[in-house]
Protein backbone atom coordinates (compact mmCIF):
# COMPACT_ATOMS: atom_id res chain seq x y z
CA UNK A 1 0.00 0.00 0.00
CA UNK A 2 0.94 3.75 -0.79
CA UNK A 3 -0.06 6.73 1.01
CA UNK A 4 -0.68 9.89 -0.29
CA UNK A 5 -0.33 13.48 1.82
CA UNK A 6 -1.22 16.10 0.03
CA UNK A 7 -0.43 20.24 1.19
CA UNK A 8 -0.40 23.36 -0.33
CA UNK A 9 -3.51 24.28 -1.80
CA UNK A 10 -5.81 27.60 -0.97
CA UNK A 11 -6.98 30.79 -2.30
CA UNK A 12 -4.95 32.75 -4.44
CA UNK A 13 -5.67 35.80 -6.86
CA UNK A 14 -5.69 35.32 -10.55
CA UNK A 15 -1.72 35.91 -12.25
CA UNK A 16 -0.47 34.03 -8.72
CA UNK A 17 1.50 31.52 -7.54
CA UNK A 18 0.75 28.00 -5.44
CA UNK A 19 3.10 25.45 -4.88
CA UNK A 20 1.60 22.02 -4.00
CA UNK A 21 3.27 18.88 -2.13
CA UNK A 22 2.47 15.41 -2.27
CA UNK A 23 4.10 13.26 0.33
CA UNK A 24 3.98 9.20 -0.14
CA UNK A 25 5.11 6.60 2.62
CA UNK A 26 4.83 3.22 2.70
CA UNK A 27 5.52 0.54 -1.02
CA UNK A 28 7.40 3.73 -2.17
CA UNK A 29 9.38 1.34 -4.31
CA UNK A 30 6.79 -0.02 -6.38
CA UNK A 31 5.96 3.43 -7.56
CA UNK A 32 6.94 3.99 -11.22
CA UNK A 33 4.42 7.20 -11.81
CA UNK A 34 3.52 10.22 -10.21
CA UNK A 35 0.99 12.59 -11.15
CA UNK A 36 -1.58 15.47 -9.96
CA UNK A 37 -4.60 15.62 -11.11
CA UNK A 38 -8.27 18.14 -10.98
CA UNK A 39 -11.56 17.64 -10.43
CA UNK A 40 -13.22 20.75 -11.07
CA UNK A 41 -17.29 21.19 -10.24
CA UNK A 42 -19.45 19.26 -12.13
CA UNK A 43 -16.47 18.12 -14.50
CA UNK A 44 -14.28 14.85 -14.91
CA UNK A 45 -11.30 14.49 -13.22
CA UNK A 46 -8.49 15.22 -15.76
CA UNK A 47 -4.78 14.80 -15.74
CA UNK A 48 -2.96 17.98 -15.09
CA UNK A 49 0.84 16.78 -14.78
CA UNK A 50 2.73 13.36 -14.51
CA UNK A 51 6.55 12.29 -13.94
CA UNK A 52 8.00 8.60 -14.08
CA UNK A 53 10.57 7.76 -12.42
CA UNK A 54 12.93 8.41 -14.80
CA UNK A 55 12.19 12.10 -14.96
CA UNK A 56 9.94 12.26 -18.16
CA UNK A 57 6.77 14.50 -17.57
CA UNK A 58 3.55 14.95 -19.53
CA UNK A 59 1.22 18.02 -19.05
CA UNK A 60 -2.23 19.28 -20.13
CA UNK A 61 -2.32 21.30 -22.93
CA UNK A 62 -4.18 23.90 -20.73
CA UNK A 63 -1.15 24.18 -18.36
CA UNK A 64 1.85 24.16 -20.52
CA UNK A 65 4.21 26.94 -19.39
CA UNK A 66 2.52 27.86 -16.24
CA UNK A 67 2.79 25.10 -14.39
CA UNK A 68 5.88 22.66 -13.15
CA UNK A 69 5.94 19.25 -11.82
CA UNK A 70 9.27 17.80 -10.25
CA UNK A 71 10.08 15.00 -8.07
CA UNK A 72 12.38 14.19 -5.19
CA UNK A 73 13.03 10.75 -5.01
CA UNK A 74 15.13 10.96 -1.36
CA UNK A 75 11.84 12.44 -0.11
CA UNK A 76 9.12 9.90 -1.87
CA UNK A 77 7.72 13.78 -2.77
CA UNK A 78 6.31 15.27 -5.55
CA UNK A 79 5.70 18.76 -6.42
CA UNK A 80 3.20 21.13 -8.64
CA UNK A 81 4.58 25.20 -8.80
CA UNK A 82 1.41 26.34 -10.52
CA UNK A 83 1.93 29.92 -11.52
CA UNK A 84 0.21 32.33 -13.44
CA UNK A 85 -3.24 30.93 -11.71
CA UNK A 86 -6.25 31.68 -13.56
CA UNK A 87 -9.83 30.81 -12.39
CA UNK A 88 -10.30 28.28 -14.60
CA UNK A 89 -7.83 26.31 -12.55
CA UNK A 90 -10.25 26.12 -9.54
CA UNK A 91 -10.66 22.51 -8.39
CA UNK A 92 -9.82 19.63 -6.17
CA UNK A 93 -6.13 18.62 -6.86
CA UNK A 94 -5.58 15.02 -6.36
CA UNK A 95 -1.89 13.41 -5.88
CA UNK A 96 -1.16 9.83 -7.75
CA UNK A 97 0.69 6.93 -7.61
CA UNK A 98 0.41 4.38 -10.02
CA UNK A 99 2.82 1.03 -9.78
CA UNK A 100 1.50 -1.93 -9.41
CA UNK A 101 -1.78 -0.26 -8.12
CA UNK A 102 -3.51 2.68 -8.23
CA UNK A 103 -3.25 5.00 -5.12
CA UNK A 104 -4.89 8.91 -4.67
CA UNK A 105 -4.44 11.20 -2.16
CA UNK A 106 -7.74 13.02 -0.43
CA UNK A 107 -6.97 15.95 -2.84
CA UNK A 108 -6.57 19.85 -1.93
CA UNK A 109 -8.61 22.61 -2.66
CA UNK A 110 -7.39 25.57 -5.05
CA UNK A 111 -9.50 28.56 -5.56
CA UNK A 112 -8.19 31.01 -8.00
CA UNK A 113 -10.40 34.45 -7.68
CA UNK A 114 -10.31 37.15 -10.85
């Protein structure tokens, strides 16, 4: 079993910065992918960012060039700096961990006012 922490979210202004954290802890080492992703009201839950283990990421097309994901492995951490925020990216952000399972976090809430 994995488990998922996530921190970081809250309310920010439109054009600002949040950086989010997502702590694992336990079968660390059968982790080979880690990802965020964003359930917004009334929508799907859709991938925002993912990294392997070997470093390659994948983003949404909506995020490209705003927003960062990066991983330290010493830590078992994972990290979103989400910057120029716009209120579109209001939603539940939910930390992954895919291996031999499937593991989420409980999410965290970021609002994004205009």
């Amino acid at each position: 079993q994995v488990q998922l922490v996530e921190s970081g979210g809250g309310l920010v202004q439109a054009g600002g910065s949040l950086r989010l954290s997502c702590a694992a802890s336990g079968s660390t080492f059968s982790i080979n992918v880690m990802g965020w992703y964003r359930q917004a009201p009334g929508k799907q839950r859709e991938l925002v960012a993912r990294i392997t283990s070997g470093g390659t990421t994948t983003y949404a097309d909506s995020v490209k060039g705003r927003f960062t994901i990066s991983r330290d492995s010493a830590k078992n951490t994972v990290y979103l700096q989400m910057n120029t925020l716009k209120p579109e990216d209001t939603a539940v952000y939910y930390c992954n961990a895919f291996g031999i399972s499937d593991f989420w976090g409980r999410g965290t809430q970021v609002t994004v006012s205009s």
